[in-house]
PDB file of N, CA and C in Angstrom:
ATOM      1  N   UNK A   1       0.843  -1.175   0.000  1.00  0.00           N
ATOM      2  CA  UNK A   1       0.000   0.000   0.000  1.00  0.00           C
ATOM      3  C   UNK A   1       0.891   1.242   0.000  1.00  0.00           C
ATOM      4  N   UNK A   2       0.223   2.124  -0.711  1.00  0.00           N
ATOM      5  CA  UNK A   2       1.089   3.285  -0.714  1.00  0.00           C
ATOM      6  C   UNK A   2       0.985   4.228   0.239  1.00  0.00           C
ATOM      7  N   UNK A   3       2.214   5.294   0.803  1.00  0.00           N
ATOM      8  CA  UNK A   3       2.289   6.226   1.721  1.00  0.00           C
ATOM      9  C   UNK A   3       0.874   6.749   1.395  1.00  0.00           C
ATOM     10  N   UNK A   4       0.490   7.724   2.635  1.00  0.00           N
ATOM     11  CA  UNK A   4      -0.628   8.838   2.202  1.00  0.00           C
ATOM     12  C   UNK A   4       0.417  10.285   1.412  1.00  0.00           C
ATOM     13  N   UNK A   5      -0.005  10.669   0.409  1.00  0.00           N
ATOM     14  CA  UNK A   5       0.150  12.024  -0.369  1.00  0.00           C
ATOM     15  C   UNK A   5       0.829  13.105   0.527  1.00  0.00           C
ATOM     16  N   UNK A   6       1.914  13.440   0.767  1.00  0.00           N
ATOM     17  CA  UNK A   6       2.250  15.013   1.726  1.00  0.00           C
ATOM     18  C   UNK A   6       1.370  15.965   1.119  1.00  0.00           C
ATOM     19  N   UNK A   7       0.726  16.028   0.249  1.00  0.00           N
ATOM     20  CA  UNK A   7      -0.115  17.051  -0.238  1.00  0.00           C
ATOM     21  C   UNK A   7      -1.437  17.119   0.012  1.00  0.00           C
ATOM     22  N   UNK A   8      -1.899  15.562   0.914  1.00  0.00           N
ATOM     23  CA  UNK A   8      -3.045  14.962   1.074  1.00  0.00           C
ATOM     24  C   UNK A   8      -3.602  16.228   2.569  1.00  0.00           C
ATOM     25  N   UNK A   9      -4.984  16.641   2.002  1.00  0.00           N
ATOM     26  CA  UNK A   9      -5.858  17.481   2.868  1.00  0.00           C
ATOM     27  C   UNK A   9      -7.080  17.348   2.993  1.00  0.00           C
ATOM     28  N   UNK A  10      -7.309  16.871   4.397  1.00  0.00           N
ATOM     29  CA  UNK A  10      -8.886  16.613   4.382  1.00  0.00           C
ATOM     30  C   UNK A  10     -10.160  17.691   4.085  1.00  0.00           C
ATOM     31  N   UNK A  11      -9.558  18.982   4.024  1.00  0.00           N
ATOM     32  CA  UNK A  11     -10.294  20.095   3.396  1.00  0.00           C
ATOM     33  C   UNK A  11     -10.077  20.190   1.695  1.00  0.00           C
ATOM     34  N   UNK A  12      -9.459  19.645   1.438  1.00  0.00           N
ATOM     35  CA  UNK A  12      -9.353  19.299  -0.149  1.00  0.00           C
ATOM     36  C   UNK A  12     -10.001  18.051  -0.681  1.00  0.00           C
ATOM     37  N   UNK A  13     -11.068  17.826  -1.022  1.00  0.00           N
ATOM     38  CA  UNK A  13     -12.043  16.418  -1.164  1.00  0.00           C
ATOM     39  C   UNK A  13     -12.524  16.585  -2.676  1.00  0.00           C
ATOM     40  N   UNK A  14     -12.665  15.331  -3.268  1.00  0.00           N
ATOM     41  CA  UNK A  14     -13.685  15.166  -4.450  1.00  0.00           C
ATOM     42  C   UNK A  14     -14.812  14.078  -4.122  1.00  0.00           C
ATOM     43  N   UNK A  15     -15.732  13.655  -4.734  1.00  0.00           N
ATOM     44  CA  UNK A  15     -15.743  12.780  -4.665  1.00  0.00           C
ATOM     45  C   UNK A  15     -16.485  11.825  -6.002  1.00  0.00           C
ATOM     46  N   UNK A  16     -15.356  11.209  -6.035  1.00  0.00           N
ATOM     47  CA  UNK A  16     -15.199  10.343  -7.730  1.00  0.00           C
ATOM     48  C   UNK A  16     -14.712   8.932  -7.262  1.00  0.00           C
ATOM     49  N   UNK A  17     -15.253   8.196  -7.632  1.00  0.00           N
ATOM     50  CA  UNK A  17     -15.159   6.626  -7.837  1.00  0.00           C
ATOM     51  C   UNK A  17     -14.048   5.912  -7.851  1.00  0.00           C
ATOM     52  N   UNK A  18     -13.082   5.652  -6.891  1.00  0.00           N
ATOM     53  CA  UNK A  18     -11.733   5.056  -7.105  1.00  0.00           C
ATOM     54  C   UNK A  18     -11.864   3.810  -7.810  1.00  0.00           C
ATOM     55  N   UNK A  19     -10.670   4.220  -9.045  1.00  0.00           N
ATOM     56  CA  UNK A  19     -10.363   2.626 -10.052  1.00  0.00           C
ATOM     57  C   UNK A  19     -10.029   1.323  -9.328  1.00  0.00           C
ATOM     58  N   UNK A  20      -9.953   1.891  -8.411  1.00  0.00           N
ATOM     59  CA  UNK A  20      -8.359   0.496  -7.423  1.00  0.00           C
ATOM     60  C   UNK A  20      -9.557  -0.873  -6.844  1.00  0.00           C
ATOM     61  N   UNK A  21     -10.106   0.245  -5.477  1.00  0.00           N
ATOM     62  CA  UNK A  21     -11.073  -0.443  -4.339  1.00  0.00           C
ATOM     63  C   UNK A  21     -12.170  -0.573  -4.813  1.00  0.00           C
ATOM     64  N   UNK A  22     -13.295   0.327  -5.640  1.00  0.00           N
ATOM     65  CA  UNK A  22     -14.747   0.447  -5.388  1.00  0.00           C
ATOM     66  C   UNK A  22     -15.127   0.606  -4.373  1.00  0.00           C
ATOM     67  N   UNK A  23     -14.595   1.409  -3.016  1.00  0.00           N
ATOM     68  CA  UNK A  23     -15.347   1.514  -1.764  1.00  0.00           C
ATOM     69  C   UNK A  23     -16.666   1.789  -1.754  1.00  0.00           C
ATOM     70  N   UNK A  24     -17.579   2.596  -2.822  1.00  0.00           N
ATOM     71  CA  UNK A  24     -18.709   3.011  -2.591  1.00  0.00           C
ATOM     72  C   UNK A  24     -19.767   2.051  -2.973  1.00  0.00           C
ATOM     73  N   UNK A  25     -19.264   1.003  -3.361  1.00  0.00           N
ATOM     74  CA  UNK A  25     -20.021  -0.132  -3.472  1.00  0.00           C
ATOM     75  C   UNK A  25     -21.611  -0.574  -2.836  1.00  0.00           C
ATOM     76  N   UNK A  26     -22.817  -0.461  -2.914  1.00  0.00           N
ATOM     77  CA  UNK A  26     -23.212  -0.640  -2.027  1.00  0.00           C
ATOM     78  C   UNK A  26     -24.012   0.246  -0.660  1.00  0.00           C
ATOM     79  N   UNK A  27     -23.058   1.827  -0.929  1.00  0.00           N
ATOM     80  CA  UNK A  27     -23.403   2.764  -0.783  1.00  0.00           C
ATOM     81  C   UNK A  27     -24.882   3.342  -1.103  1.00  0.00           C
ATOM     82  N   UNK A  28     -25.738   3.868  -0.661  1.00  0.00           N
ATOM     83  CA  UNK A  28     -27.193   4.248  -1.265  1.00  0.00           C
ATOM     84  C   UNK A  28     -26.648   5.758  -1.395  1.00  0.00           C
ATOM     85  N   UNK A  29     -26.053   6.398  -0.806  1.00  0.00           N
ATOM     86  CA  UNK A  29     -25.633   7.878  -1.067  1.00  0.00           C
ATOM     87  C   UNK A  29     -24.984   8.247  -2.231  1.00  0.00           C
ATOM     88  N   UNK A  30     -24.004   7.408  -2.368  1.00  0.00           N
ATOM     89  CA  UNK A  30     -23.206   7.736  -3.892  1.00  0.00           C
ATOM     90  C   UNK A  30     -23.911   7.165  -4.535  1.00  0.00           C
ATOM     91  N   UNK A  31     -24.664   6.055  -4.791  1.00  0.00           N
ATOM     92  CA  UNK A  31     -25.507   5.304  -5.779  1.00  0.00           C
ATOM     93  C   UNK A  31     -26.238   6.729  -5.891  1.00  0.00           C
ATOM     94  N   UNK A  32     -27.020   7.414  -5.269  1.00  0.00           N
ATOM     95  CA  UNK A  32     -27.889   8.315  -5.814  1.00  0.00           C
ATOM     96  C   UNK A  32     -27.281  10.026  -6.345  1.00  0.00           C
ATOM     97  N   UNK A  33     -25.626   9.148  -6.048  1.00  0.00           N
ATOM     98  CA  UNK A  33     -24.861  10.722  -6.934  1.00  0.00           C
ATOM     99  C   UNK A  33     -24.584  12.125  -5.754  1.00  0.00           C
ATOM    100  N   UNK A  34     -24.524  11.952  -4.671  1.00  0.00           N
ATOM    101  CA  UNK A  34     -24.293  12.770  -3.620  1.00  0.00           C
ATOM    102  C   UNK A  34     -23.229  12.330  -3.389  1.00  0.00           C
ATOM    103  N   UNK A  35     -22.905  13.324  -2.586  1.00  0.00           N
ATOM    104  CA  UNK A  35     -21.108  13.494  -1.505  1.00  0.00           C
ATOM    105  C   UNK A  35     -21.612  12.632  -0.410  1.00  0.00           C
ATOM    106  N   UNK A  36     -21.014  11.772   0.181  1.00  0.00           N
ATOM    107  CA  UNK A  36     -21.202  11.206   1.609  1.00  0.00           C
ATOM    108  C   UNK A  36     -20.067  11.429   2.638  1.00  0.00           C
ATOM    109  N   UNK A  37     -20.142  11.292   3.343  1.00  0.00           N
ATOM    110  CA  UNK A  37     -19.077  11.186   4.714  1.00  0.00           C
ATOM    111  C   UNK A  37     -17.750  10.181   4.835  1.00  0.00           C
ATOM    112  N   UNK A  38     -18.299   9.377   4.389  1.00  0.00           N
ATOM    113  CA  UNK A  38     -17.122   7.840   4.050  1.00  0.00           C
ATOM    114  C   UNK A  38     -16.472   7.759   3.072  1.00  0.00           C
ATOM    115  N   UNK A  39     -17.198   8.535   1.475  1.00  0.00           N
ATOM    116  CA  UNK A  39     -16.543   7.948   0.615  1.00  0.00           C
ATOM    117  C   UNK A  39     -15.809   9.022  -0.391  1.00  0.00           C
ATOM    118  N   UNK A  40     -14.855   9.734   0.339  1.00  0.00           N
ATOM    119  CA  UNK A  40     -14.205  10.996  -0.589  1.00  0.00           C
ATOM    120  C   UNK A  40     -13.226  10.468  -1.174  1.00  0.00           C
ATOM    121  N   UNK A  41     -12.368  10.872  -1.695  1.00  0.00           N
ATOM    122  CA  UNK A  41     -11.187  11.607  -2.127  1.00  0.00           C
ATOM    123  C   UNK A  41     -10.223  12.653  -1.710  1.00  0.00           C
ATOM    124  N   UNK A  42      -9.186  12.072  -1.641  1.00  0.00           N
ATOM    125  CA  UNK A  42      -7.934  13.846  -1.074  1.00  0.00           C
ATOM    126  C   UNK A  42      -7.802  14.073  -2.907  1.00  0.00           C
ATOM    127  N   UNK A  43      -8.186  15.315  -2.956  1.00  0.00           N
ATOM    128  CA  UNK A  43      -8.007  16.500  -4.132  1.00  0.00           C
ATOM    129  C   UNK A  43      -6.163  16.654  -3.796  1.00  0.00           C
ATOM    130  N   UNK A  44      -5.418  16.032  -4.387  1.00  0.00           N
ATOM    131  CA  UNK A  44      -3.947  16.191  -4.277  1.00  0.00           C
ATOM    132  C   UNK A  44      -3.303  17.622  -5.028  1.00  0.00           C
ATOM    133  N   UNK A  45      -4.218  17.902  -5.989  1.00  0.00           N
ATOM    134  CA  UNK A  45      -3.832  19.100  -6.920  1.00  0.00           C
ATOM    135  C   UNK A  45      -4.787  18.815  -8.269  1.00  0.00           C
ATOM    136  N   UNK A  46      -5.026  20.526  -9.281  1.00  0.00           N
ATOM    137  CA  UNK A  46      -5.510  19.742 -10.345  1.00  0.00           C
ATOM    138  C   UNK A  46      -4.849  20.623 -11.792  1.00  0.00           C
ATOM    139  N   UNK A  47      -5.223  20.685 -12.376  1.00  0.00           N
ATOM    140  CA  UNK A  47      -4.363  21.506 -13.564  1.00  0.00           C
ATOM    141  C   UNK A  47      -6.026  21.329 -14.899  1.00  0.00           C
ATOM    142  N   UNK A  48      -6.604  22.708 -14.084  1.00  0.00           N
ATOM    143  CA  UNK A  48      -8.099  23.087 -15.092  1.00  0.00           C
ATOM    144  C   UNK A  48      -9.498  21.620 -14.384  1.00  0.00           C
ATOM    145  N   UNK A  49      -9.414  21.361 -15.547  1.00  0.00           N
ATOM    146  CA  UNK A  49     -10.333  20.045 -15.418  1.00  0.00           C
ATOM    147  C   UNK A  49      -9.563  18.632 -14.898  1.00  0.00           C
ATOM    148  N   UNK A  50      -8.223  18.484 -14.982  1.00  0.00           N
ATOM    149  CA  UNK A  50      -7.916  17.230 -14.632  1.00  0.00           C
ATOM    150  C   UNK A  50      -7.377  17.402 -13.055  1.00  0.00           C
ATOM    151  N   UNK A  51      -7.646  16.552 -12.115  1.00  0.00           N
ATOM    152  CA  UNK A  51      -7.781  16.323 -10.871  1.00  0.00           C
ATOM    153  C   UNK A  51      -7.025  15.242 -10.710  1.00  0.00           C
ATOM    154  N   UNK A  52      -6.191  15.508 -10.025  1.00  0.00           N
ATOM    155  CA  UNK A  52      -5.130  14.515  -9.331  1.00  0.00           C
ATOM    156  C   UNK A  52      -5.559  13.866  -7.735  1.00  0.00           C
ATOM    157  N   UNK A  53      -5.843  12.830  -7.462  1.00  0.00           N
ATOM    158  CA  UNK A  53      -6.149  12.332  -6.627  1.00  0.00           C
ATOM    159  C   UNK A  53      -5.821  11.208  -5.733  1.00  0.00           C
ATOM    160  N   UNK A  54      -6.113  10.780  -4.828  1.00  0.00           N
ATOM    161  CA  UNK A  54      -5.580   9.545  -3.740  1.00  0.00           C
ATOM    162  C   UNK A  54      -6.658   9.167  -3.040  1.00  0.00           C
ATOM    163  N   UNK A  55      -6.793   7.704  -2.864  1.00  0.00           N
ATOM    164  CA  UNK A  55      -8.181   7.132  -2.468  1.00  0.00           C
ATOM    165  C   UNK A  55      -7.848   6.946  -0.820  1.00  0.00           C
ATOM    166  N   UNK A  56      -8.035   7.605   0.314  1.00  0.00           N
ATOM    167  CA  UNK A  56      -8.054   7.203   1.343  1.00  0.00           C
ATOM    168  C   UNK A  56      -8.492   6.206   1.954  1.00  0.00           C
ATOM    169  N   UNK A  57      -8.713   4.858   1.123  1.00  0.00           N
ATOM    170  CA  UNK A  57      -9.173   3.619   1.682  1.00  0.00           C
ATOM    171  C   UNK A  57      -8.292   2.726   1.224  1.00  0.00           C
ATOM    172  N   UNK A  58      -7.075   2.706  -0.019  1.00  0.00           N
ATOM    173  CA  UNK A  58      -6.171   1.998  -0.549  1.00  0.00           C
ATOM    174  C   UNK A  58      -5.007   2.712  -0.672  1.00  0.00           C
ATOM    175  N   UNK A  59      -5.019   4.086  -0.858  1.00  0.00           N
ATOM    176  CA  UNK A  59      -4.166   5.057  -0.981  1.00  0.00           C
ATOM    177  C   UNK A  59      -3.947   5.045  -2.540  1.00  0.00           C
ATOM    178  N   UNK A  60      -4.441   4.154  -3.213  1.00  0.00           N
ATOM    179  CA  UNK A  60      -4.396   4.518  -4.740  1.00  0.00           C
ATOM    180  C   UNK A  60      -3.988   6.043  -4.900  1.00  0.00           C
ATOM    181  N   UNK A  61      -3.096   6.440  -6.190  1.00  0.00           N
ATOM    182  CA  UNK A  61      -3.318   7.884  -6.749  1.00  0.00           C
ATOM    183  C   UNK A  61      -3.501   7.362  -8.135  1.00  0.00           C
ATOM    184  N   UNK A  62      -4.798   8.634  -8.865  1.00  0.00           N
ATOM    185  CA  UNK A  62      -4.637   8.698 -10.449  1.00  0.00           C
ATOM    186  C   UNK A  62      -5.325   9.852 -10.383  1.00  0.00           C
ATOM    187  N   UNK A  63      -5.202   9.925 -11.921  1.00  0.00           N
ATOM    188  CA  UNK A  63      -5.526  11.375 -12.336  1.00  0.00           C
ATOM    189  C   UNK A  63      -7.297  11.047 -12.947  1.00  0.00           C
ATOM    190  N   UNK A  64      -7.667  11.835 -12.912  1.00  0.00           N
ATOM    191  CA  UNK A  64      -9.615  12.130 -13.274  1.00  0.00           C
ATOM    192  C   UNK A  64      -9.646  13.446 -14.355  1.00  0.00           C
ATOM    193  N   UNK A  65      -9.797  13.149 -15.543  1.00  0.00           N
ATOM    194  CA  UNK A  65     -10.500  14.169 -16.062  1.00  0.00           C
ATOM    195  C   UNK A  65     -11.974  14.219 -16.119  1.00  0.00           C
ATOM    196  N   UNK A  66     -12.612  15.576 -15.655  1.00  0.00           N
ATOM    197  CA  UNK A  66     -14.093  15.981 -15.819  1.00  0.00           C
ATOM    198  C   UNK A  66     -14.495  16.352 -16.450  1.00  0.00           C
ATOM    199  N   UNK A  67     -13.584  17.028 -17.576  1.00  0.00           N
ATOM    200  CA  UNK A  67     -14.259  17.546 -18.977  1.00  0.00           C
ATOM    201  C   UNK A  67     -15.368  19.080 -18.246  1.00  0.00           C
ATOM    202  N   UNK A  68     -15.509  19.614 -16.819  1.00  0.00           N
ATOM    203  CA  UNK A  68     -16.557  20.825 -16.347  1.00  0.00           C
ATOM    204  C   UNK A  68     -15.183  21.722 -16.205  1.00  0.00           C
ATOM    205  N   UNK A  69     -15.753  22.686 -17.056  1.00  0.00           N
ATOM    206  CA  UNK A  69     -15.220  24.116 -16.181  1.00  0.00           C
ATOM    207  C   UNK A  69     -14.070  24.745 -17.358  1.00  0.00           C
ATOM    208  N   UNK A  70     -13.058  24.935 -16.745  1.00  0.00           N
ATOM    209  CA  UNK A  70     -11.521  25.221 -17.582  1.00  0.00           C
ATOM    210  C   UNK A  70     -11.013  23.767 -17.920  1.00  0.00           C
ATOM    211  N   UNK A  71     -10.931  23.502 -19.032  1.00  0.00           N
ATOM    212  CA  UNK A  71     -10.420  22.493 -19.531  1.00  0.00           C
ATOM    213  C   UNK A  71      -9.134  22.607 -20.216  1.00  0.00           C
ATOM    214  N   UNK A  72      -8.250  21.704 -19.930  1.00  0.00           N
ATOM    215  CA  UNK A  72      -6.611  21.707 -20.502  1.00  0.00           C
ATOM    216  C   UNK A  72      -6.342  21.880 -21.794  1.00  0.00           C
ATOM    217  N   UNK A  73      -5.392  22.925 -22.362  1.00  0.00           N
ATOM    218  CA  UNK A  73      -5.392  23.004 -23.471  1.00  0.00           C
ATOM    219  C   UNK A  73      -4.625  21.625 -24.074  1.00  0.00           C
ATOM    220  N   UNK A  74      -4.767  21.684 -25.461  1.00  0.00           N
ATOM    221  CA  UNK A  74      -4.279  20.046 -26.018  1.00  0.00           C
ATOM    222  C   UNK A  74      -2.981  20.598 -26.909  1.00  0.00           C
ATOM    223  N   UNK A  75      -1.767  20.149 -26.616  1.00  0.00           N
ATOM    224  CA  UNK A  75      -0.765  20.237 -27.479  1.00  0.00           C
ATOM    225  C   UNK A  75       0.141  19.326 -28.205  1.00  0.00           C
TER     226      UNK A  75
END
């Protein structure tokens, strides 16, 4: 398992579906598309739309693009 993130902040949260675990499995809160209490994300940093992240239940990190908002230019 990997360290937790030095960049990792519990006031910095998303909450998006980790590739690794599936913790929200099962969940009725995220099943219906809400934020819950259990099942965040540390927001590690993001650059526009893509979001860098770490799953506080495996410590997984990957990156999430959302395609909302400022989106990365393509070069």
């Amino acid at each position: 398992m990997l360290p937790l993130d030095p960049q990792a902040d519990i006031g910095r949260r998303a909450w998006v579906a980790c590739p690794n675990c599936d913790d929200r499995r099962g969940c009725a809160t995220c099943q219906q598309g809400r934020p819950c209490r259990g099942h965040w994300r540390y927001l590690l940093s993001n650059t526009g739309s893509l979001l860098h992240l770490q799953c506080p239940s495996c410590r997984h990190v990957w990156n999430h693009e959302t395609h909302f908002g400022a989106t990365r230019s393509r070069m």
